[in-house]
N, C-alpha and C. Protein backbone atom coordinates (compact mmCIF):
# COMPACT_ATOMS: atom_id res chain seq x y z
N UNK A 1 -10.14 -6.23 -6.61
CA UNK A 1 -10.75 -5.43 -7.65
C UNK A 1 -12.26 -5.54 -7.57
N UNK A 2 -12.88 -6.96 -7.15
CA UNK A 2 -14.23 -7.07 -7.44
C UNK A 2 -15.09 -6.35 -6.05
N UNK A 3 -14.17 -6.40 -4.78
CA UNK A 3 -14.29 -5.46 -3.96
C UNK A 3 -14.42 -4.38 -4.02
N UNK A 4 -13.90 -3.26 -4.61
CA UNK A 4 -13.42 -2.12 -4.92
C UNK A 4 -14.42 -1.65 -5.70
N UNK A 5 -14.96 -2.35 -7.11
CA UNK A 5 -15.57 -1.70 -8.02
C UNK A 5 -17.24 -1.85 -6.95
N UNK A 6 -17.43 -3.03 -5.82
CA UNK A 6 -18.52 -3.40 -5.54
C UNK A 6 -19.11 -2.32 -4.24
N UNK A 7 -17.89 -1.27 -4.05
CA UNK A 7 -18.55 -0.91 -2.82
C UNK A 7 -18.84 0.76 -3.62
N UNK A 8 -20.02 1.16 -2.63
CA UNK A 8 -21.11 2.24 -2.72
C UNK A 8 -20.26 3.31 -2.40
N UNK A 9 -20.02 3.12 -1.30
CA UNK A 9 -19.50 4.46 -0.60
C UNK A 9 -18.24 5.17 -1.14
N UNK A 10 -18.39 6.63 -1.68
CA UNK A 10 -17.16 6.89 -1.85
C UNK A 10 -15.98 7.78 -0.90
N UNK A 11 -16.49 7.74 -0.04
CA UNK A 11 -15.41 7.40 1.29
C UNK A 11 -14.54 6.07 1.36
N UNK A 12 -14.78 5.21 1.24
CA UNK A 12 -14.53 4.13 1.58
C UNK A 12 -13.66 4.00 0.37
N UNK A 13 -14.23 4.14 -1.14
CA UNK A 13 -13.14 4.13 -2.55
C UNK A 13 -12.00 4.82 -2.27
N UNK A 14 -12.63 5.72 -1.85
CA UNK A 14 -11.22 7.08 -1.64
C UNK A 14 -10.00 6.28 -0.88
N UNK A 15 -10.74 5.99 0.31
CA UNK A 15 -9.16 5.66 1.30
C UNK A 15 -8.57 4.24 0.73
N UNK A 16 -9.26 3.04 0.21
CA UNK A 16 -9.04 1.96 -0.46
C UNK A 16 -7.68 2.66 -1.49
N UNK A 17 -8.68 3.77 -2.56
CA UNK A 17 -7.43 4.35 -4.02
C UNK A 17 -6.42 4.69 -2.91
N UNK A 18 -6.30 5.49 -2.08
CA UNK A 18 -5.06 6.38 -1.46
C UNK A 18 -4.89 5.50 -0.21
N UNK A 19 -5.10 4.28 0.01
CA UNK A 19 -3.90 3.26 0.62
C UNK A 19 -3.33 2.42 -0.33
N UNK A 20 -3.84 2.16 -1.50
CA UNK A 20 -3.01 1.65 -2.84
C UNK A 20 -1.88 2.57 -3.42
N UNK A 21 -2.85 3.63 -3.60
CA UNK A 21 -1.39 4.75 -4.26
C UNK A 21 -0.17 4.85 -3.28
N UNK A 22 -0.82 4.72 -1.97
CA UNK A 22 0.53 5.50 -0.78
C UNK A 22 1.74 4.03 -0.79
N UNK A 23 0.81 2.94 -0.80
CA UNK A 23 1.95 1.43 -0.70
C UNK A 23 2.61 1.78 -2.29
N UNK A 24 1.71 1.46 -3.15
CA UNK A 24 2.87 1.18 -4.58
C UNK A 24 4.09 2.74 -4.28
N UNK A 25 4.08 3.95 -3.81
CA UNK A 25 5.04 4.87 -3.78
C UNK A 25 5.83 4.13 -2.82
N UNK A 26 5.38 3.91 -1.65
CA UNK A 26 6.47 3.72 -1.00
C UNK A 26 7.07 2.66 -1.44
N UNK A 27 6.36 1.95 -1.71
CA UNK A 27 7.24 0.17 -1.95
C UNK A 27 8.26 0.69 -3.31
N UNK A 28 7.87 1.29 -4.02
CA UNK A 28 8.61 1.59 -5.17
C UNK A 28 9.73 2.67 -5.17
N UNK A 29 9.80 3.57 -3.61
CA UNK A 29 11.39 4.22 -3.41
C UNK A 29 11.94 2.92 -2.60
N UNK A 30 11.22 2.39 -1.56
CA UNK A 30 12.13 1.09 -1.39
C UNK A 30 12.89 0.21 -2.12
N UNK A 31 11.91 -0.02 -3.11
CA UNK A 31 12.79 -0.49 -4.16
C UNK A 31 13.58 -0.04 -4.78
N UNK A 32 13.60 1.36 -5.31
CA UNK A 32 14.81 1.69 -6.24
C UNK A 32 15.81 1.74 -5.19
N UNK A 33 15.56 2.21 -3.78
CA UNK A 33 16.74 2.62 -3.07
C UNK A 33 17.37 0.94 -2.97
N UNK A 34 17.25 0.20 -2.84
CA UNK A 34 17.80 -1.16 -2.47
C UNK A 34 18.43 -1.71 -3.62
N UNK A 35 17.96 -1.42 -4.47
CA UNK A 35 18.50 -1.52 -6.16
C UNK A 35 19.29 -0.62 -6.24
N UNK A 36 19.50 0.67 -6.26
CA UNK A 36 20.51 1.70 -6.22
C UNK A 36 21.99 0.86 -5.39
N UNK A 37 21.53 0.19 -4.05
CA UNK A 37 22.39 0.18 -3.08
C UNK A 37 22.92 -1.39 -3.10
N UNK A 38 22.72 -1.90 -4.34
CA UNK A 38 22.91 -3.42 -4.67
C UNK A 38 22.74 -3.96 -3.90
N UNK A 39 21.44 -3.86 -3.35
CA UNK A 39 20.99 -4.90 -2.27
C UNK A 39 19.79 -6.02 -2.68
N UNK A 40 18.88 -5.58 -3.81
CA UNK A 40 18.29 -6.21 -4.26
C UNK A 40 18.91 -6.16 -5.76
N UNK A 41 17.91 -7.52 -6.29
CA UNK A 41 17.80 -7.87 -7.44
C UNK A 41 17.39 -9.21 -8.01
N UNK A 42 17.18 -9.24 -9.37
CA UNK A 42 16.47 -10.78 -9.78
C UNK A 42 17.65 -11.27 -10.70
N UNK A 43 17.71 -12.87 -9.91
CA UNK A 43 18.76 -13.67 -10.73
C UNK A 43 17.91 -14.25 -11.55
N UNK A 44 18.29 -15.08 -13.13
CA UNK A 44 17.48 -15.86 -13.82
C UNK A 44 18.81 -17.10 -14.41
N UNK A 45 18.27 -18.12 -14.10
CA UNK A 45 19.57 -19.69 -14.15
C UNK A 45 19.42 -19.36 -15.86
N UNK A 46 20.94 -19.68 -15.77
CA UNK A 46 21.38 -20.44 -17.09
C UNK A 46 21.62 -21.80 -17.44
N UNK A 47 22.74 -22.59 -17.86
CA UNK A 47 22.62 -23.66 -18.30
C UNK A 47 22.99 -24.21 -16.73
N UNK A 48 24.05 -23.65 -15.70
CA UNK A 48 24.77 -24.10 -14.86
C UNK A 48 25.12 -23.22 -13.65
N UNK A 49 24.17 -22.01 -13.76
CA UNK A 49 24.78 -21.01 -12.97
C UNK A 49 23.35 -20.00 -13.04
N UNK A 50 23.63 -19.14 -11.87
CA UNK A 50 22.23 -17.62 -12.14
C UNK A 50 23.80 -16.83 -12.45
N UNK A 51 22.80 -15.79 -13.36
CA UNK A 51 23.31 -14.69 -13.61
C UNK A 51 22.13 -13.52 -13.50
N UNK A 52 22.81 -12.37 -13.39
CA UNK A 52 21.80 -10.82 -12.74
C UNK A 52 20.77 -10.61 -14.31
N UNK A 53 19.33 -10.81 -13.99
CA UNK A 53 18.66 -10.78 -14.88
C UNK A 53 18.81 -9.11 -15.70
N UNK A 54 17.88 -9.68 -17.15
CA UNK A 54 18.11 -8.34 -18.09
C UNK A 54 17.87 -7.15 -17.53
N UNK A 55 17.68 -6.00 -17.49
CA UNK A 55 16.66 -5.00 -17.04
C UNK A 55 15.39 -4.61 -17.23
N UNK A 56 14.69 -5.24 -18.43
CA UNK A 56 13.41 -5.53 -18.50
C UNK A 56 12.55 -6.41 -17.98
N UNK A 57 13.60 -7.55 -17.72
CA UNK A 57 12.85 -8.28 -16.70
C UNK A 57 13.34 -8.46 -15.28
N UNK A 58 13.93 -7.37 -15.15
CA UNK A 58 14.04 -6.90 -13.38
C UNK A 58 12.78 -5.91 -13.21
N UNK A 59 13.28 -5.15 -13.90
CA UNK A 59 11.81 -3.77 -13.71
C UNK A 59 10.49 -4.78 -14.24
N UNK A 60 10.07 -5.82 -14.73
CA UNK A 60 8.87 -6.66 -14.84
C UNK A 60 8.84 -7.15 -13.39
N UNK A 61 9.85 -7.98 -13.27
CA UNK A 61 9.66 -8.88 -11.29
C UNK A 61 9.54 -7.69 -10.24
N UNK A 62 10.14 -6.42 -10.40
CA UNK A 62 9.99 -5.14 -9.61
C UNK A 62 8.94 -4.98 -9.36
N UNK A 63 8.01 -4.24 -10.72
CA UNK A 63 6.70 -4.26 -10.88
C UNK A 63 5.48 -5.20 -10.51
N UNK A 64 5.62 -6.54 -10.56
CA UNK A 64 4.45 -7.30 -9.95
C UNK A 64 5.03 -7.31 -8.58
N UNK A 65 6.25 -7.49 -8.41
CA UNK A 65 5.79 -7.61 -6.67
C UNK A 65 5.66 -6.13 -5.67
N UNK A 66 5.85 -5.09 -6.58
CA UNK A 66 5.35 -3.62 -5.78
C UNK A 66 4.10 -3.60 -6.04
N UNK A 67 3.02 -3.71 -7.25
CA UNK A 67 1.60 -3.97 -7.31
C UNK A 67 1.15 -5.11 -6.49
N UNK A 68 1.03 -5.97 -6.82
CA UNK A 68 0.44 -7.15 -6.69
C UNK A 68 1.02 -8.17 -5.24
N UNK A 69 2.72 -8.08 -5.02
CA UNK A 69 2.83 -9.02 -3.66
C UNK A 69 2.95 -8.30 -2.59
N UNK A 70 3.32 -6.80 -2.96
CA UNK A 70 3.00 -5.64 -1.65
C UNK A 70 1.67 -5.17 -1.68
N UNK A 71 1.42 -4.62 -2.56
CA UNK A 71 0.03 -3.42 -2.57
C UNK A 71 -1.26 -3.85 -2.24
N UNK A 72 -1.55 -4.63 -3.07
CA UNK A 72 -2.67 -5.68 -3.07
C UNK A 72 -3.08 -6.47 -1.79
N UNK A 73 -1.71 -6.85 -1.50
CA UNK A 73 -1.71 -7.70 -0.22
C UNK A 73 -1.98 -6.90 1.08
N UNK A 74 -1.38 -6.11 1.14
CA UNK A 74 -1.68 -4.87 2.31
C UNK A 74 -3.23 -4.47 2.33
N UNK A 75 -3.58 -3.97 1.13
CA UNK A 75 -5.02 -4.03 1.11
C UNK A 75 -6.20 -4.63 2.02
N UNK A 76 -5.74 -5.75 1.97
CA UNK A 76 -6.39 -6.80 3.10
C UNK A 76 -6.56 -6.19 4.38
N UNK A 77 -5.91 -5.38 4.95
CA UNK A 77 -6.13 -5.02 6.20
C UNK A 77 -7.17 -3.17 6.19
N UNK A 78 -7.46 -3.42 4.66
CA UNK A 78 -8.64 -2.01 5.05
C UNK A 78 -9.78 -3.00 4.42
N UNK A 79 -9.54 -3.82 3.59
CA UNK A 79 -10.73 -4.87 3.13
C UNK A 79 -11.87 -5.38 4.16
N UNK A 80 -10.95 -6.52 4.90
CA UNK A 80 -11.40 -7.09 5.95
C UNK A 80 -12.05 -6.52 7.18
N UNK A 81 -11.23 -5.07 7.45
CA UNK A 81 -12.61 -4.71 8.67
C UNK A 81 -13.65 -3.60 7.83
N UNK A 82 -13.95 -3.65 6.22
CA UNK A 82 -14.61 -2.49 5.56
C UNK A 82 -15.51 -4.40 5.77
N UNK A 83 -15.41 -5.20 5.13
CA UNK A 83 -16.50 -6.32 5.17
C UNK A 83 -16.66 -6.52 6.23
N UNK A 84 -16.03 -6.40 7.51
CA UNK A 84 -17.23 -7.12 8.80
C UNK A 84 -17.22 -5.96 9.59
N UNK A 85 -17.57 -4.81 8.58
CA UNK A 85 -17.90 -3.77 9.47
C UNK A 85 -17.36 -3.06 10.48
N UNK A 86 -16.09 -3.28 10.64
CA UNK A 86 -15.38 -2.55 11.67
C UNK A 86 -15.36 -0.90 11.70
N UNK A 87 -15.23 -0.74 10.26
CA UNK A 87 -15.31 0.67 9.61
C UNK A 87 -16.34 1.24 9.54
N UNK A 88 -17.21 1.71 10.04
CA UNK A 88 -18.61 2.35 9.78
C UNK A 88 -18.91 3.72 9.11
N UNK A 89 -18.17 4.27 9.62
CA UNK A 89 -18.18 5.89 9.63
C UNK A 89 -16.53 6.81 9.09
N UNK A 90 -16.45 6.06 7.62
CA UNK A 90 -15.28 6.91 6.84
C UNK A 90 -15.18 7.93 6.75
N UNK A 91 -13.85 8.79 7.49
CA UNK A 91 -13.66 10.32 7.23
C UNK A 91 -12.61 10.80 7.01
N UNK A 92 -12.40 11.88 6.91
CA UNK A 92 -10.77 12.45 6.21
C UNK A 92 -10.34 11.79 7.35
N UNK A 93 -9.10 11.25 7.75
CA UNK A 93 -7.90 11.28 8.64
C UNK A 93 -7.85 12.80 9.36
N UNK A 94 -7.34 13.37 8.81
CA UNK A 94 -7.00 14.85 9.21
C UNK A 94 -8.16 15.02 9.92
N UNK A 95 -9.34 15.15 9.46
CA UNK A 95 -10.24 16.07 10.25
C UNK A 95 -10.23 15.14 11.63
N UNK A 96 -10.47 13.68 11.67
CA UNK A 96 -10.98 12.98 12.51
C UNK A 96 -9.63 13.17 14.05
N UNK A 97 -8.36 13.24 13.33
CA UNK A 97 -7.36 13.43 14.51
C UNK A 97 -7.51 14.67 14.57
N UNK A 98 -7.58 16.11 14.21
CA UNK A 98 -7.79 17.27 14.63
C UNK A 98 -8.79 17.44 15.64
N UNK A 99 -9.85 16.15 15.46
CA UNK A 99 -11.53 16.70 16.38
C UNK A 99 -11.03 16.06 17.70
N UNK A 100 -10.43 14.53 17.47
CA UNK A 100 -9.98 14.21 18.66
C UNK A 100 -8.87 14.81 19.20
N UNK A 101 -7.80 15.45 18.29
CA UNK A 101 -6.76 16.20 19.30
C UNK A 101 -7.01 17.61 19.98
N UNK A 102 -8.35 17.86 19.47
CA UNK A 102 -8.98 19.09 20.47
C UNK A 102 -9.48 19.05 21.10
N UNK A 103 -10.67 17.59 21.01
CA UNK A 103 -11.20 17.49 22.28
C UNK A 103 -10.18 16.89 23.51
N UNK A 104 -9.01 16.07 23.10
CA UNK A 104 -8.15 15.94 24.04
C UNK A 104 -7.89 17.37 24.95
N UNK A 105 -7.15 17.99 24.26
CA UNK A 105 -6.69 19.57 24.81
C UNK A 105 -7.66 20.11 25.85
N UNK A 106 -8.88 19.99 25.15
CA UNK A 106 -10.05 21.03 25.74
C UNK A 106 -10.51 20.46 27.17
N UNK A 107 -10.61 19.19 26.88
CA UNK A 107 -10.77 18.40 28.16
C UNK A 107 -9.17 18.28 29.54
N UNK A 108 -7.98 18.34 28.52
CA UNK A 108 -6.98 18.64 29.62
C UNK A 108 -6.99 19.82 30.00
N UNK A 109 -7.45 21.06 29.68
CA UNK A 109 -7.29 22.29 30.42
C UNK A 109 -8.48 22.32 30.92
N UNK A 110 -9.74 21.92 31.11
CA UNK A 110 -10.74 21.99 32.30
C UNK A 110 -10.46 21.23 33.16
């Protein structure tokens, strides 16, 4: 967060917001689909035994670990080369593979 609010460029905000938004979606059809398919879920112990937690606090353990132990965490890998500079020159995606997939082309037919 203190990253995020600290950087200038809003190139750089942009793809930071829309690699956050794109993980919490996906992590969150992953999740329902695995939950749909009783594959996941949160146990919570009783006196002698787990039993399948409430549904408020499944969709609570859902929720921090699609924000916070997926989203957040992934983050790290646009963080780390935006601080040592790996990233210099932020641009749409789209445009940047369109310029290189034409100059590919243009250069294979000469």
């Amino acid at each position: 967060m203190i990253w995020y609010v600290s950087q200038k460029d809003p190139q750089i905000k942009k793809r930071a917001r829309n690699m956050f938004i794109s993980t919490v979606v996906f992590s969150s059809i992953w999740s329902v689909a695995q939950y749909v398919a009783n594959t996941r879920w949160i146990e919570v112990k009783t006196n002698t035994t787990f039993i399948q937690a409430p549904p408020v606090v499944e969709f609570l353990a859902f929720t921090w670990d699609i924000i916070f132990e997926i989203s957040l965490c992934y983050m790290a890998f646009l963080v780390i080369p935006v601080m040592l500079n790996l990233i210099k020159n932020p641009q749409e995606l789209s445009s940047s593979i369109t310029a290189s997939f034409k100059q590919e082309i243009e250069e294979g037919y000469n």
